[in-house]
Protein backbone atom coordinates (compact mmCIF):
# COMPACT_ATOMS: atom_id res chain seq x y z
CA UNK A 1 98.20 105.42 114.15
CA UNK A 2 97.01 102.04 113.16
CA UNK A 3 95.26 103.24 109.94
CA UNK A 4 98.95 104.55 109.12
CA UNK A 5 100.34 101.46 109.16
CA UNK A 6 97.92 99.93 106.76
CA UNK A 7 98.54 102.42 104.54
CA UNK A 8 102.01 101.60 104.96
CA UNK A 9 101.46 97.89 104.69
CA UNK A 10 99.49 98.83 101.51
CA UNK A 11 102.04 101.18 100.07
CA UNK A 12 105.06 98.65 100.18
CA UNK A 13 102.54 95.43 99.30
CA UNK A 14 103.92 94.01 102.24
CA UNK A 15 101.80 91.54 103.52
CA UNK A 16 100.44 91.25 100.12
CA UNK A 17 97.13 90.03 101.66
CA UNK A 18 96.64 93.48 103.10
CA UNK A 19 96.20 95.22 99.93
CA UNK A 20 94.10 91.86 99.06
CA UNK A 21 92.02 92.24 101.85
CA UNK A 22 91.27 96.11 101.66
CA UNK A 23 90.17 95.24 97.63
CA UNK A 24 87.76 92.14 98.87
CA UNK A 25 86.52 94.18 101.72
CA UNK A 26 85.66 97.30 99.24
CA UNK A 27 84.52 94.69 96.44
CA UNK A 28 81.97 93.67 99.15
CA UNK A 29 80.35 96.77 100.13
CA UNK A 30 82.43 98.15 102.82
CA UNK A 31 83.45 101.78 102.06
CA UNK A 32 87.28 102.28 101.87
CA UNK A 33 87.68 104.00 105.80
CA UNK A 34 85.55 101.28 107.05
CA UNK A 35 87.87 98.48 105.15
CA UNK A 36 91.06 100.12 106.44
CA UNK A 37 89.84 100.01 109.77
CA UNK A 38 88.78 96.69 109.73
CA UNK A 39 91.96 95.75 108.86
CA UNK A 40 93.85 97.76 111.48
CA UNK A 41 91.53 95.92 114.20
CA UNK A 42 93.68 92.92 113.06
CA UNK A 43 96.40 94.50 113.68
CA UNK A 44 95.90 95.27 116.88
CA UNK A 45 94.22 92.08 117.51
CA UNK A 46 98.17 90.51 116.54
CA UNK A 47 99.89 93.48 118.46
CA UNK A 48 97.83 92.54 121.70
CA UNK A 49 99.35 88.73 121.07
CA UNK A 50 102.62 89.50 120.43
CA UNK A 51 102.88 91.39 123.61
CA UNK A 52 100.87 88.95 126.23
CA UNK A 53 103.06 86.37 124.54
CA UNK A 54 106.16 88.21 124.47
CA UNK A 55 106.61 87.36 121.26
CA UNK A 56 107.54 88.32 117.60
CA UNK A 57 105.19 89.54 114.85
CA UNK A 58 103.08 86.11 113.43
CA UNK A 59 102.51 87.09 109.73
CA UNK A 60 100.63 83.68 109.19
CA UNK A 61 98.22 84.38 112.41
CA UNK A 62 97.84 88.13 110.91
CA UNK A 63 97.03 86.84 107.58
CA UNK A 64 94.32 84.53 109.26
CA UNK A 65 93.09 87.38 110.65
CA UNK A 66 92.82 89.17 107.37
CA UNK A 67 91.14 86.52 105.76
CA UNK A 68 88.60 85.90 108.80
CA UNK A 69 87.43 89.33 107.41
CA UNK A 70 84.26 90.07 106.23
């Protein structure tokens, strides 16, 4: 499910620095299924936040994440 919506997130460019991410994470090695679930690990790392903090979607903590990436 999670590898769905970084396809999504990569289909509308929306965070921008998903499809950013996925390119950097390919450019260094990583093969494309391992990049996209790399990235979907981040979101699940913000979905776990939002929830124990009852709280809304944090696209600059998400982006972190994304950039954290290696």
């Amino acid at each position: 499910m999670m590898l769905g919506v970084v396809d999504e997130q990569m289909r509308i460019d929306d965070p921008k620095e998903t499809r950013v991410t996925f390119r950097r994470l390919v450019g260094a090695g990583h093969t494309e299924e391992e990049a996209r679930e790399m990235i979907a690990v981040a979101i699940v790392e913000e979905l776990y936040d939002m929830l124990k903090a009852k709280e809304t979607f944090n696209e600059g903590r998400y982006v972190s994440r994304l950039r954290a990436l290696k």
